[in-house]
Protein backbone atom coordinates (compact mmCIF):
# COMPACT_ATOMS: atom_id res chain seq x y z
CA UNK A 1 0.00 0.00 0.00
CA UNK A 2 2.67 2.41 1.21
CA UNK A 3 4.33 1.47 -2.06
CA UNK A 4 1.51 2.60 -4.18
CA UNK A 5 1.44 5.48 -2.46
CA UNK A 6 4.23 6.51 -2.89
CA UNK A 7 4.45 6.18 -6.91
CA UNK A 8 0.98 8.46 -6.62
CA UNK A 9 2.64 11.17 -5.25
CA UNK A 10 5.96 10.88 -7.63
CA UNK A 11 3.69 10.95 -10.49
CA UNK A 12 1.81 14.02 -9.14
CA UNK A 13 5.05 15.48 -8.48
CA UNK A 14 6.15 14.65 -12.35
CA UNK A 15 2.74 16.02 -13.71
CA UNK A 16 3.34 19.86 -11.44
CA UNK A 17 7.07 19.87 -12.60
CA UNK A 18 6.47 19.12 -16.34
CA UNK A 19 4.30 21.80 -16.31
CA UNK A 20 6.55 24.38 -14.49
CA UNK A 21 9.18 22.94 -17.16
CA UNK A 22 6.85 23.46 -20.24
CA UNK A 23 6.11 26.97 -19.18
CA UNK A 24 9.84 28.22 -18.67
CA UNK A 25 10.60 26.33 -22.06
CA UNK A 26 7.69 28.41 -23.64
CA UNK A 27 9.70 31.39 -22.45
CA UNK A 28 12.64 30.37 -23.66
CA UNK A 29 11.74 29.35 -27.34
CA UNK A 30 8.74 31.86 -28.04
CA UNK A 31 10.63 33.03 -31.23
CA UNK A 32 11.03 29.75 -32.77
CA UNK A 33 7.82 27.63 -31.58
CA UNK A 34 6.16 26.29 -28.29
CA UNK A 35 6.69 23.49 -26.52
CA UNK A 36 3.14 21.34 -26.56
CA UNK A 37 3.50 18.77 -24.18
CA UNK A 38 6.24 17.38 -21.59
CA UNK A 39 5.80 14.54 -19.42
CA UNK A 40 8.81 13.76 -16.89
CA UNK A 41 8.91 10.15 -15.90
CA UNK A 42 11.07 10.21 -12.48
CA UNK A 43 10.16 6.20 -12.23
CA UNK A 44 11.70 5.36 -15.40
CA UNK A 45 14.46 8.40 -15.55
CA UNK A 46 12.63 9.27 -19.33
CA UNK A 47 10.91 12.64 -20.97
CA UNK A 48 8.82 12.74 -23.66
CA UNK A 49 8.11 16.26 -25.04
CA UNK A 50 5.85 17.50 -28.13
CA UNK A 51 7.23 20.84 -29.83
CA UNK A 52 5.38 22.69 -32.62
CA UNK A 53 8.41 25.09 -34.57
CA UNK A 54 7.62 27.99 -36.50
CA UNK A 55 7.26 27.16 -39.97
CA UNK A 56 6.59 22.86 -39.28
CA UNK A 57 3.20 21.19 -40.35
CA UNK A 58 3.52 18.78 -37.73
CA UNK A 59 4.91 18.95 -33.99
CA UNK A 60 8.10 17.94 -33.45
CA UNK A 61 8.24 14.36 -31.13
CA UNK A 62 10.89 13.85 -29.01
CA UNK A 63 12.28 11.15 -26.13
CA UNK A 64 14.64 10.74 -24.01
CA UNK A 65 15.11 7.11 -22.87
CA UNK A 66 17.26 7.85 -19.97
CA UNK A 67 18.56 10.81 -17.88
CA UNK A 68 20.43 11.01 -14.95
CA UNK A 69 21.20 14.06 -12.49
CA UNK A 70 24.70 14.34 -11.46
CA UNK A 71 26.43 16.49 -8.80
CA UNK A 72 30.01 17.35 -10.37
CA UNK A 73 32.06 19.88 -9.05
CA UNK A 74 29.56 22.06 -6.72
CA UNK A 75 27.23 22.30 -9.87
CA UNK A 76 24.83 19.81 -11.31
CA UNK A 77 24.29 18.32 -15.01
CA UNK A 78 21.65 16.30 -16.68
CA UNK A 79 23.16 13.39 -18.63
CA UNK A 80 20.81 12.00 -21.36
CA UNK A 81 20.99 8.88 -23.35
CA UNK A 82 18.72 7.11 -26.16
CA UNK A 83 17.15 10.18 -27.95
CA UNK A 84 14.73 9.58 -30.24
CA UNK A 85 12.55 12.02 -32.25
CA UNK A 86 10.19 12.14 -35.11
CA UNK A 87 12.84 13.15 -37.49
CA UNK A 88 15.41 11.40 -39.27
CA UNK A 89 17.98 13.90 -39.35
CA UNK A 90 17.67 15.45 -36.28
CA UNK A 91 17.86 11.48 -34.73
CA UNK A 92 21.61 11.47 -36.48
CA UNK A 93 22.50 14.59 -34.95
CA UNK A 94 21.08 13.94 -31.16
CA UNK A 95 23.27 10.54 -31.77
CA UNK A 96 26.01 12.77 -33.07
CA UNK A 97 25.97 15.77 -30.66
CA UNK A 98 23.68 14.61 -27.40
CA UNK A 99 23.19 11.43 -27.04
CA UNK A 100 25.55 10.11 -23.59
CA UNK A 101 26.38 13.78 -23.04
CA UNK A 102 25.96 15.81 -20.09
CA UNK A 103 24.29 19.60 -19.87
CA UNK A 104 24.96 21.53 -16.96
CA UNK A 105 21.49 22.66 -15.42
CA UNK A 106 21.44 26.39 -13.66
CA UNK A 107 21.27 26.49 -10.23
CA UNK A 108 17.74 27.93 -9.88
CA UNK A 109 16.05 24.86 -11.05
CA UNK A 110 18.29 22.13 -9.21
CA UNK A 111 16.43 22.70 -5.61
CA UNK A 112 13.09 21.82 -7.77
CA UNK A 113 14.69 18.92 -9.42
CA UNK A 114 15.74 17.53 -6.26
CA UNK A 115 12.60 17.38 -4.81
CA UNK A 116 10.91 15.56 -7.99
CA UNK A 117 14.00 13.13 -9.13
């Protein structure tokens, strides 16, 4: 029971920090699109995200298979693996450019990450 519980409340927890996330990305990317949807799956370490860009028929799918949060040198980074997106090309250059890499998040959002992941 306690169990159960407990993956409630991490998926509530996803579903009020995907939003927060979709919002600041919104901000972020105004000028070239919007982000549509972004679901943050702290059970399985995945994201899935939706983004309609300016000038695209169709929305733009992408996934991340796995992340991972990592504390390196009094800063944190997101390390993501196993991208996958809707597009061919942009698959070859996640592969090329992202995929096993690590991003450095800013310190504003790591306190909020913590709590979720």
């Amino acid at each position: 029971m306690l169990e159960y519980l407990g993956k409630k409340v991490k998926i509530g927890k996803d579903a009020a920090l995907s939003q927060g996330v979709k919002m600041a990305v919104n901000t972020q990317i105004r000028e070239y699109g919007k982000m549509l949807k972004f679901n943050l799956d702290s059970l399985n370490k995945s994201i899935e995200m939706e983004v309609m860009l300016d000038g695209e028929k169709e929305p733009l799918n992408v996934k991340i298979n796995k992340y991972e949060i990592i504390e390196e040198g009094g800063g944190h980074r997101m390390k993501i693996e196993g991208i996958e997106t809707s597009r061919a090309w942009i698959n070859t250059v996640a592969a090329t450019y992202l995929d096993g890499k690590s991003f450095e998040i800013p310190e504003e959002y790591v306190k909020l990450l913590k709590v979720v992941v």
